[in-house]
N, C-alpha and C. Protein backbone atom coordinates (compact mmCIF):
# COMPACT_ATOMS: atom_id res chain seq x y z
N UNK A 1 21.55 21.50 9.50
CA UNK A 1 20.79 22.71 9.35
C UNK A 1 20.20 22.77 7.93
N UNK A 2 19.25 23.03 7.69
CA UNK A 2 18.19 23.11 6.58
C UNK A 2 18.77 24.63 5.72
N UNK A 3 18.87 24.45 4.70
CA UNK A 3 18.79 25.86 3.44
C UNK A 3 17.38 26.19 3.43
N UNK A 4 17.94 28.05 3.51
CA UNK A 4 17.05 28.33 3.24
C UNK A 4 15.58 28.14 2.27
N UNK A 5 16.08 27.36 1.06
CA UNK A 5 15.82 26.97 0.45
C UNK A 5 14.43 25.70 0.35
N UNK A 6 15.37 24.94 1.50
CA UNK A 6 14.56 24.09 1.92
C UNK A 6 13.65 24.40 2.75
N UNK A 7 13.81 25.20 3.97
CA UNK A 7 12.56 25.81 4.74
C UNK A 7 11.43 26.16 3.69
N UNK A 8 11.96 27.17 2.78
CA UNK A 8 10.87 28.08 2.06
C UNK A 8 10.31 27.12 1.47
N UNK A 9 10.75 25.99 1.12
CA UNK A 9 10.15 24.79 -0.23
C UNK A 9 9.11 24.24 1.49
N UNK A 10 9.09 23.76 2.61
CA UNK A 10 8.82 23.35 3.67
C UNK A 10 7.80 24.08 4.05
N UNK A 11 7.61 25.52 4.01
CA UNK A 11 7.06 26.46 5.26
C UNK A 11 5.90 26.42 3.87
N UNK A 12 6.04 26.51 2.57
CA UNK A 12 5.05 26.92 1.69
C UNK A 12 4.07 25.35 1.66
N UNK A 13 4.54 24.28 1.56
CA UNK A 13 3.60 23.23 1.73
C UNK A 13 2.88 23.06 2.73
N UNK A 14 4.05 23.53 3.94
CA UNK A 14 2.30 23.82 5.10
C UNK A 14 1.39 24.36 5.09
N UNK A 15 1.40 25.87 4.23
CA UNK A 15 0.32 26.75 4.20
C UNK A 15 -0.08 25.73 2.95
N UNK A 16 0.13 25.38 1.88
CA UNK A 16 -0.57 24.78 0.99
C UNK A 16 -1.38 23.75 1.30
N UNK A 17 -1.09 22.93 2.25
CA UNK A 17 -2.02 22.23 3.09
C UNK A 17 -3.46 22.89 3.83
N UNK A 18 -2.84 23.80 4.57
CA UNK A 18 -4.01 24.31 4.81
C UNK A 18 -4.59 25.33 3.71
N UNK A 19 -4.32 25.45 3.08
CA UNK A 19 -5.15 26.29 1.62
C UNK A 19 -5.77 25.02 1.22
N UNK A 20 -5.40 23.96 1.27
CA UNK A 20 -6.00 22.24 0.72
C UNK A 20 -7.49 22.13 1.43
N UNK A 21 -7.31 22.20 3.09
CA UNK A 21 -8.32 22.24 3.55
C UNK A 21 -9.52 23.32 3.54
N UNK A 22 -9.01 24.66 2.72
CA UNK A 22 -9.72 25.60 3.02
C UNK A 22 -10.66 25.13 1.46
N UNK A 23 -10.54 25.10 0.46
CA UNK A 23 -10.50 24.17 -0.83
C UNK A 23 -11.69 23.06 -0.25
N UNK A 24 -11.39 22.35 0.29
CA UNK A 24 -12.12 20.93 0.41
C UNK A 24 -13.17 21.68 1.25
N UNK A 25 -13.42 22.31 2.12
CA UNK A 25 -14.58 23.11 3.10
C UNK A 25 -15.50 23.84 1.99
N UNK A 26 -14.83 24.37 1.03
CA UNK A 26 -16.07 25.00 0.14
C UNK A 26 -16.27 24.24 -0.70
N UNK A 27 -15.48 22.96 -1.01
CA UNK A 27 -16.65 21.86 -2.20
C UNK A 27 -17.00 21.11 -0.96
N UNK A 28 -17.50 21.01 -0.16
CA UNK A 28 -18.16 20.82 0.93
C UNK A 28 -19.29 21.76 1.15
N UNK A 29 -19.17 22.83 1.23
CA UNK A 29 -19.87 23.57 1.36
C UNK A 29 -20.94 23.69 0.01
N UNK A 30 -20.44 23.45 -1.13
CA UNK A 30 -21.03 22.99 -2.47
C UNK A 30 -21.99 22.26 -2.46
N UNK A 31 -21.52 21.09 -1.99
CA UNK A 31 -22.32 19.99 -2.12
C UNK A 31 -23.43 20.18 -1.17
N UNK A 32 -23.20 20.44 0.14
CA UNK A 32 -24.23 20.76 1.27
C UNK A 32 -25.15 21.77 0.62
N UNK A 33 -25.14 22.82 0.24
CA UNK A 33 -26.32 23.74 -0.61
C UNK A 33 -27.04 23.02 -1.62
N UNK A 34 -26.73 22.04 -2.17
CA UNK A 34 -27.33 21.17 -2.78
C UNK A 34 -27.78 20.06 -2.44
N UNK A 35 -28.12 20.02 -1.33
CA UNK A 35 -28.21 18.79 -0.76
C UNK A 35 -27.95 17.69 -0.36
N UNK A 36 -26.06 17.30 -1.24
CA UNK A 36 -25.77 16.04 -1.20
C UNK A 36 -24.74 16.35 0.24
N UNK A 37 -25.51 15.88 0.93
CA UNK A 37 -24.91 15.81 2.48
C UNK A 37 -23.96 14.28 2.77
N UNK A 38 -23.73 13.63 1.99
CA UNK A 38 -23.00 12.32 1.55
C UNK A 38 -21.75 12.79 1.17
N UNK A 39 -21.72 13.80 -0.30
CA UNK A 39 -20.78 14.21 -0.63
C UNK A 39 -19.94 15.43 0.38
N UNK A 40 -20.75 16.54 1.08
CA UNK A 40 -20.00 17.69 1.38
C UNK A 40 -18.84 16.95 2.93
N UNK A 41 -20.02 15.76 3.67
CA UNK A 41 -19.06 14.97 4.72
C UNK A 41 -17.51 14.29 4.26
N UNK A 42 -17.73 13.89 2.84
CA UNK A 42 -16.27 13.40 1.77
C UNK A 42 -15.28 14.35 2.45
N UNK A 43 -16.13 15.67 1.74
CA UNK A 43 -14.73 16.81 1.81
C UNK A 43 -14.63 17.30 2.91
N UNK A 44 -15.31 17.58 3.67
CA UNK A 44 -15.21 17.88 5.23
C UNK A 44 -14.10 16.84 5.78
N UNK A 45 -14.19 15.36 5.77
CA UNK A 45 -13.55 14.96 6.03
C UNK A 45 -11.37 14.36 5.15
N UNK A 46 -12.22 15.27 4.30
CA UNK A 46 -10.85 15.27 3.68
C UNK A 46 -10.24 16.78 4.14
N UNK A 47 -10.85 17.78 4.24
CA UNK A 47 -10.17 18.80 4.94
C UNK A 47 -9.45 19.03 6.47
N UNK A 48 -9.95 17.72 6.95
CA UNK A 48 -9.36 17.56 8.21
C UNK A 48 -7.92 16.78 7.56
N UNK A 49 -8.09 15.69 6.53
CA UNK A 49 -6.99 14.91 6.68
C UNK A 49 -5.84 16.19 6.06
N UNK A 50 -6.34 17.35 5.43
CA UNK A 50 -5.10 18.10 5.07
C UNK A 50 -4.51 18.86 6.21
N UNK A 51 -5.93 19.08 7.20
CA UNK A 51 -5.26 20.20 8.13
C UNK A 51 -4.15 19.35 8.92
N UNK A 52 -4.84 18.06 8.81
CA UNK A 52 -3.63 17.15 9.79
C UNK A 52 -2.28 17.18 8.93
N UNK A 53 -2.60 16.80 7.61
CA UNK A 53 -0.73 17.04 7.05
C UNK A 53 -0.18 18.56 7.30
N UNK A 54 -1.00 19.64 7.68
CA UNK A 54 -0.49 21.13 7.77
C UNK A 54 0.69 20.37 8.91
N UNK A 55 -0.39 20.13 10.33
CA UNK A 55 0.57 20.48 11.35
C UNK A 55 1.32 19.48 11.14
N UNK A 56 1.54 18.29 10.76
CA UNK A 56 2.62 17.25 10.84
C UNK A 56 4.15 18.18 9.82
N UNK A 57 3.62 18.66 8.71
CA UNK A 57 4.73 19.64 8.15
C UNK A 57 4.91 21.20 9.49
N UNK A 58 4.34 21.44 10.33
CA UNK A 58 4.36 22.54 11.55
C UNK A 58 5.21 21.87 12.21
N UNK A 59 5.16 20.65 12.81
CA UNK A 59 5.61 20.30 13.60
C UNK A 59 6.96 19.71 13.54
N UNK A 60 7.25 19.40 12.06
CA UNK A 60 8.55 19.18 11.75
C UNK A 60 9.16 20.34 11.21
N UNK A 61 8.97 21.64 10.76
CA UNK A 61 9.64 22.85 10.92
C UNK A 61 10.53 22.92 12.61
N UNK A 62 9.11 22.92 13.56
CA UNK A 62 9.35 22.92 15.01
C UNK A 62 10.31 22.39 15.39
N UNK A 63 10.06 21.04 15.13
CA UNK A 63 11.49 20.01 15.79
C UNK A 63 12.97 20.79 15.51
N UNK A 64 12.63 21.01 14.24
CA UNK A 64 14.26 21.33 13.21
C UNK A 64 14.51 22.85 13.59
N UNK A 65 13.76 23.33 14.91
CA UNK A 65 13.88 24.89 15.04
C UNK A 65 13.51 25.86 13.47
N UNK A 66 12.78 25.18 13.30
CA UNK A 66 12.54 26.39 11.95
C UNK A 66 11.03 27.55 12.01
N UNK A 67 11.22 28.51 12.21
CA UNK A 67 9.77 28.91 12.92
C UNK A 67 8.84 28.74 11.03
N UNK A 68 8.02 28.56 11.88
CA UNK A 68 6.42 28.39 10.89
C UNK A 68 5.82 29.28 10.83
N UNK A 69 5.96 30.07 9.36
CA UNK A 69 5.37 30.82 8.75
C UNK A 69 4.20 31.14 8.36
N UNK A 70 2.98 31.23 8.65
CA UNK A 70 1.84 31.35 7.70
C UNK A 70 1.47 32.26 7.06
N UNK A 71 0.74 32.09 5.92
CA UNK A 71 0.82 33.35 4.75
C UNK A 71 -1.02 33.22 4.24
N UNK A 72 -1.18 33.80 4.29
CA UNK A 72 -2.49 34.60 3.56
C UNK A 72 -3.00 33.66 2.67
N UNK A 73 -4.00 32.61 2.87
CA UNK A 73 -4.77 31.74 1.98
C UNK A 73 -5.61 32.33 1.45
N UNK A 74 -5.83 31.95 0.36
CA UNK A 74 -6.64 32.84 -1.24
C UNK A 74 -7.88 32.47 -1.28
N UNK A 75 -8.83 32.87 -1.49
CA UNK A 75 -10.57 32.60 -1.26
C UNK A 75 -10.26 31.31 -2.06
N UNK A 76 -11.15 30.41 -1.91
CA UNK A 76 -11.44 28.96 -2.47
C UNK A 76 -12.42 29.54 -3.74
N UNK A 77 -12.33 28.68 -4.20
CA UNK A 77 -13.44 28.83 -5.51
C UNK A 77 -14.96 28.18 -4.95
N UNK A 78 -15.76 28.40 -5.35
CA UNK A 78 -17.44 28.94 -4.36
C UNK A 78 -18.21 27.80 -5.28
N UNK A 79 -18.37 28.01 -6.97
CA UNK A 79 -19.27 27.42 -7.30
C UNK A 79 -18.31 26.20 -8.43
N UNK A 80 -18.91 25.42 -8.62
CA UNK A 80 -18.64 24.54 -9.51
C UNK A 80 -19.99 23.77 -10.56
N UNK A 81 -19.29 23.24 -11.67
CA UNK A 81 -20.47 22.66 -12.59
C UNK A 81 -21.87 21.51 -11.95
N UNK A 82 -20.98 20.41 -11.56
CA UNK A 82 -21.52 19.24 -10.66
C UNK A 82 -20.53 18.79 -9.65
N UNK A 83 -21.08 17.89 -9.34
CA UNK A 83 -20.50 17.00 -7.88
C UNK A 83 -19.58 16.43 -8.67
N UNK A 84 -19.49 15.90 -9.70
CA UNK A 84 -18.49 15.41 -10.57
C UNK A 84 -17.18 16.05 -10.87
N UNK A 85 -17.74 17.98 -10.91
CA UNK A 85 -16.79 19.00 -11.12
C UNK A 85 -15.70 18.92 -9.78
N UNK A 86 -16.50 18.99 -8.68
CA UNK A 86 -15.64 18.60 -7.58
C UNK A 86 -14.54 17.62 -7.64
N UNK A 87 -14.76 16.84 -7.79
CA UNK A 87 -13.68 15.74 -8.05
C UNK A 87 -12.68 16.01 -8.68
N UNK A 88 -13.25 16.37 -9.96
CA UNK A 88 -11.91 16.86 -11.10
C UNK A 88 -11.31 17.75 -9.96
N UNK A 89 -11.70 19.16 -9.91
CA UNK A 89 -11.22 19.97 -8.90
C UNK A 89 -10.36 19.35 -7.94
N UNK A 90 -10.56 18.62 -7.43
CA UNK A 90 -9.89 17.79 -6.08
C UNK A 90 -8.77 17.09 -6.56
N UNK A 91 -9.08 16.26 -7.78
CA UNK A 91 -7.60 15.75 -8.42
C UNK A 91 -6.69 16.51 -8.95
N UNK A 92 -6.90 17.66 -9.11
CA UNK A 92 -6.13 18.76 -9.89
C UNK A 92 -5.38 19.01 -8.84
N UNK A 93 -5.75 19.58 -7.41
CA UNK A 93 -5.42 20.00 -6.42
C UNK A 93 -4.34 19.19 -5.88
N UNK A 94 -4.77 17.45 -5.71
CA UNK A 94 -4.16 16.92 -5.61
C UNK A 94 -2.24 16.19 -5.85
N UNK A 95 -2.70 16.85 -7.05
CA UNK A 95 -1.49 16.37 -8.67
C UNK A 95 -0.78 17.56 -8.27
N UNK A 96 -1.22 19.27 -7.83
CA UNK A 96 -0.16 19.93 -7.74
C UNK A 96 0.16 19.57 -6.29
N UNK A 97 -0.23 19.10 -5.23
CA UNK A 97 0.53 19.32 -3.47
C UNK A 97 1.65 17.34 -4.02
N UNK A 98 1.31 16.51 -5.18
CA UNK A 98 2.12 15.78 -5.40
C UNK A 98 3.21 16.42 -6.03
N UNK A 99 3.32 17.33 -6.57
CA UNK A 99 4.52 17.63 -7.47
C UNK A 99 5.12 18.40 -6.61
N UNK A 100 4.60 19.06 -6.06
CA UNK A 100 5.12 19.94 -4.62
C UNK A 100 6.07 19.36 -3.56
N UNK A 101 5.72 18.07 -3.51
CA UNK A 101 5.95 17.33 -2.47
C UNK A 101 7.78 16.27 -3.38
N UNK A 102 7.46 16.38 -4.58
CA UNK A 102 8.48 15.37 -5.62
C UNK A 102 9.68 16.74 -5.45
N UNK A 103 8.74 18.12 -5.20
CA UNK A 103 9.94 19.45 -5.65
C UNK A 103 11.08 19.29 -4.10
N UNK A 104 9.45 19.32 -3.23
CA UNK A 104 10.60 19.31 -1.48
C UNK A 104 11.89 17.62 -1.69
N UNK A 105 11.24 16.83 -1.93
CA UNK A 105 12.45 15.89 -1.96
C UNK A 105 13.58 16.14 -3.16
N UNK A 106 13.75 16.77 -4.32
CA UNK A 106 14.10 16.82 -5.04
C UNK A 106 15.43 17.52 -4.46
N UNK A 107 14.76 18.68 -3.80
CA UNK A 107 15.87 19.99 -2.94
C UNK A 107 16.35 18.80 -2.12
N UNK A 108 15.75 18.26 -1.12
CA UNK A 108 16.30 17.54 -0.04
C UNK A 108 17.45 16.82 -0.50
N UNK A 109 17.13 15.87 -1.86
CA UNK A 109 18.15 15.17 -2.39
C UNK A 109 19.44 15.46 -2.78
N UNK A 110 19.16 16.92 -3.18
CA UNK A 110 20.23 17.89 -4.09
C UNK A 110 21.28 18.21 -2.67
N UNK A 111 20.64 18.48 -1.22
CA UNK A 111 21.52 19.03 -0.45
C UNK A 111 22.04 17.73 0.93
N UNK A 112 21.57 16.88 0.24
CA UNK A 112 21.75 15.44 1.10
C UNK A 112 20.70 16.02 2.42
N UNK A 113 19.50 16.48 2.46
CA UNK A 113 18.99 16.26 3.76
C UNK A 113 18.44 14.82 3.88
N UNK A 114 19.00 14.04 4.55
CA UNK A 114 18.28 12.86 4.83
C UNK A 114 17.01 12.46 5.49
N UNK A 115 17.28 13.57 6.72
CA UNK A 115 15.70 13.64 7.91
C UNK A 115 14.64 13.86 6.78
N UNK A 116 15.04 14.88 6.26
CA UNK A 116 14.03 15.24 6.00
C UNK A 116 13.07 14.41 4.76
N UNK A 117 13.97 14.12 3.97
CA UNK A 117 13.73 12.75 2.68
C UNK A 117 12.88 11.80 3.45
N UNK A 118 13.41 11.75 4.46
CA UNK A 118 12.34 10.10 5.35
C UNK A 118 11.32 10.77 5.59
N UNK A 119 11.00 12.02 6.28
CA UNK A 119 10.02 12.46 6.96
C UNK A 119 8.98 12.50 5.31
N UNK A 120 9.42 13.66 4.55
CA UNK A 120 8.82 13.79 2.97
C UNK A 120 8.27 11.91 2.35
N UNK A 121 9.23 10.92 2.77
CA UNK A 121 8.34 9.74 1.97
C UNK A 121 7.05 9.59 2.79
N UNK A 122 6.55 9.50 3.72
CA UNK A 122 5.21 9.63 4.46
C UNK A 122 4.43 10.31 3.30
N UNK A 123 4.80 11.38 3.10
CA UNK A 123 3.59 12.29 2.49
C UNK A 123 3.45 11.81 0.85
N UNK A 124 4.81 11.30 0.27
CA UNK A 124 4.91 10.88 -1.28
C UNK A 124 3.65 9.67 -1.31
N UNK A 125 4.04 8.78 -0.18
CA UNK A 125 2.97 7.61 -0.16
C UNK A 125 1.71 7.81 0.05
N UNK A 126 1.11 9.01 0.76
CA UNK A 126 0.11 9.37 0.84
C UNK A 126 -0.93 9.88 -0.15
N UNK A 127 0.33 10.47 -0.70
CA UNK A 127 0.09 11.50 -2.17
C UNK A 127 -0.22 9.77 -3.53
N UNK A 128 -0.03 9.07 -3.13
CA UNK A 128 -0.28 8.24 -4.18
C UNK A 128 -1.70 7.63 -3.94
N UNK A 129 -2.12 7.52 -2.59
CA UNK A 129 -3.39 7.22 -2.24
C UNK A 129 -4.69 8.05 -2.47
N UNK A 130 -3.65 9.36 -2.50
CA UNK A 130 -4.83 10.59 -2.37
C UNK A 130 -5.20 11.00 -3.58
N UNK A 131 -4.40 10.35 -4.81
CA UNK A 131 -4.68 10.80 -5.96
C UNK A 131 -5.16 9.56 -6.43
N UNK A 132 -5.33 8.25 -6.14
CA UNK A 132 -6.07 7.18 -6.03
C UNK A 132 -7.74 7.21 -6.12
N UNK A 133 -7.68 8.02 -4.94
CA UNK A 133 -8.89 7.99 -4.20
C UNK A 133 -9.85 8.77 -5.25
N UNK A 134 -9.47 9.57 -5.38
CA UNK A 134 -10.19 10.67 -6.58
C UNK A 134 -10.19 10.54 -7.89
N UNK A 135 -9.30 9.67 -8.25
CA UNK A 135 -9.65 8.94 -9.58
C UNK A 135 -10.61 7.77 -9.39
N UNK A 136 -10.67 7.30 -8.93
CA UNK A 136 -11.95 6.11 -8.43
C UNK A 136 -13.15 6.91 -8.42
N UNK A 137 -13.29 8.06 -7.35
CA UNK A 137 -14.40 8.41 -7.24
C UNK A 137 -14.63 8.98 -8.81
N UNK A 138 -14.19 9.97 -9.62
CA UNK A 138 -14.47 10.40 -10.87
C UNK A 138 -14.65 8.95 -11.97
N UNK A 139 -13.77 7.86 -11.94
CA UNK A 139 -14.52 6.89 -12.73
C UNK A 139 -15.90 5.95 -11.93
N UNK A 140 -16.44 6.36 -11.36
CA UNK A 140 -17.36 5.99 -10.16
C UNK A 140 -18.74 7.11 -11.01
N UNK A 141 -18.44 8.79 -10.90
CA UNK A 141 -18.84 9.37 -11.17
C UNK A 141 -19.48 9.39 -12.61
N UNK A 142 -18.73 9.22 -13.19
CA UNK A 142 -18.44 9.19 -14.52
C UNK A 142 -19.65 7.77 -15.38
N UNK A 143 -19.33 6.53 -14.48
CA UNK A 143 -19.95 5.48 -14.75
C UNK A 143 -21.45 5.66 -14.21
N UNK A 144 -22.29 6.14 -13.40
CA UNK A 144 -23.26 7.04 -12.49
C UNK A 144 -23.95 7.63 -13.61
N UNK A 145 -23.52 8.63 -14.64
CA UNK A 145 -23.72 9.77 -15.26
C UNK A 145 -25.09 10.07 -14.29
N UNK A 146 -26.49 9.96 -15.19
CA UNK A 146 -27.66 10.69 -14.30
C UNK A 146 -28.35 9.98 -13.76
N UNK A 147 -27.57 8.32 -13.46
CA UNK A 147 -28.89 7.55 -12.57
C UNK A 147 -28.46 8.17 -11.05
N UNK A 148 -30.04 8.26 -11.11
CA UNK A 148 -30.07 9.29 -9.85
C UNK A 148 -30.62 7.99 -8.28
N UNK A 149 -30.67 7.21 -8.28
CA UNK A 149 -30.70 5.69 -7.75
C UNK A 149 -28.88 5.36 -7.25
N UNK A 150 -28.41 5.50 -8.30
CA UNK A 150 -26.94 5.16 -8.10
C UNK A 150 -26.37 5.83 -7.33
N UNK A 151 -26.50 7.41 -7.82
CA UNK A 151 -26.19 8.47 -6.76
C UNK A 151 -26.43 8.68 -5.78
N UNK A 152 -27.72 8.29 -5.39
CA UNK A 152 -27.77 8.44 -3.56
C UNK A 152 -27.20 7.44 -3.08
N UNK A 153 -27.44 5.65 -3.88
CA UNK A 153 -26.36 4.81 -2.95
C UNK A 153 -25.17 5.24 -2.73
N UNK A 154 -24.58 5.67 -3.73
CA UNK A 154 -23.14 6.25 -3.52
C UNK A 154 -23.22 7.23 -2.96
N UNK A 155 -24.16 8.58 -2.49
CA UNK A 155 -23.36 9.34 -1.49
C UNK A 155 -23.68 8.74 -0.07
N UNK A 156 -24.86 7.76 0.38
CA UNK A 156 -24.82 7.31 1.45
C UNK A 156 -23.87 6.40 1.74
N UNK A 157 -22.47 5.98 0.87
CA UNK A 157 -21.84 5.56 1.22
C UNK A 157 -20.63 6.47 1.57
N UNK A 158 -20.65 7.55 0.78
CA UNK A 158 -19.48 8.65 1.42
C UNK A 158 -19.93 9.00 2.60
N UNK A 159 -21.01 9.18 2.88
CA UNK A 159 -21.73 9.84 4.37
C UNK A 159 -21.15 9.10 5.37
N UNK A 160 -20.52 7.66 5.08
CA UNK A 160 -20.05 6.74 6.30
C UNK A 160 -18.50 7.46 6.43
N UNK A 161 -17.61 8.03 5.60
CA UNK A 161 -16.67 8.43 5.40
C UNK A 161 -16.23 9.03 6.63
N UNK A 162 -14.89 8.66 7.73
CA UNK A 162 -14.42 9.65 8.47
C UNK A 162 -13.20 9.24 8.63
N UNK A 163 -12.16 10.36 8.56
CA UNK A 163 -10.73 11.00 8.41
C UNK A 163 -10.32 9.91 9.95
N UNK A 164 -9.27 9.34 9.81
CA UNK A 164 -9.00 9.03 11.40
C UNK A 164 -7.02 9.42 11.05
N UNK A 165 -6.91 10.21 12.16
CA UNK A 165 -5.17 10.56 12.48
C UNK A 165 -4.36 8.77 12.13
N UNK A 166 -3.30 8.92 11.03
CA UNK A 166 -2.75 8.25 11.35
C UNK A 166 -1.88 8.02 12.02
């Protein structure tokens, strides 16, 4: 049986997931008002890959009989500097659902949950990719500055971008 402790550390990363995706839909939505329809498909399709970690953390509450809580997601932030700003934004985001994720195993460790430690390394490994991914794109960005040539190759290459369930 799970501490309370652990649920609440559990039930809050699911909604933080989906607060992840709600996040990635408006720098999506960013980029699309501006035209870069390359970039807003990125985050579109990164908001699916969070909604998918929501329910995979839903569904393991479920298993473990723990009912799933959802709580009131906070408006996303609307405007940003550049497409570049996004990124930062996204790695920031990123770095806290990693430390989040170091806090749930940390508890797990402290109370010997084992299930749950195995289930949590899925997401640690993920979390190393996902904060990968967004440092590439910002030194990508970064190297780009205003050739505007560079930038459309590169968002017609995010435009190929799509989320697949692992």
């Amino acid at each position: 049986m799970l501490s309370e402790k652990l649920k609440e550390a559990l039930n809050d990363q699911m909604n933080n997931e989906f607060a992840a995706a709600h996040e990635y839909m408006a720098m999506g939505a960013y980029c699309e008002s501006r035209s870069y329809d390359g970039f807003a498909n990125f985050y579109i399709q990164q908001a699916k890959e969070e909604r998918f970690h929501g329910m995979k953390l839903y569904d393991y509450l479920n298993d473990r009989g723990i009912h799933a809580v959802f709580k009131e997601i906070p408006a996303p932030r609307a405007n940003y500097d550049s497409i570049l700003d996004t990124f930062k934004a996204g790695l920031d985001q990123e770095r806290k659902v990693t430390e989040s994720f170091y806090n749930i195993s940390d508890i797990a460790t402290e109370e010997k949950e084992y299930a749950t430690l195995s289930f949590i390394r899925w997401f640690l490994d993920e979390q190393v990719e996902e904060e990968s991914t967004f440092e590439r794109h910002i030194d990508y960005l970064e190297r780009i500055k205003d050739d505007n040539n560079a930038l459309f190759i590169y968002e017609r290459e995010l435009a190929k971008h799509k989320f697949e369930e692992e």
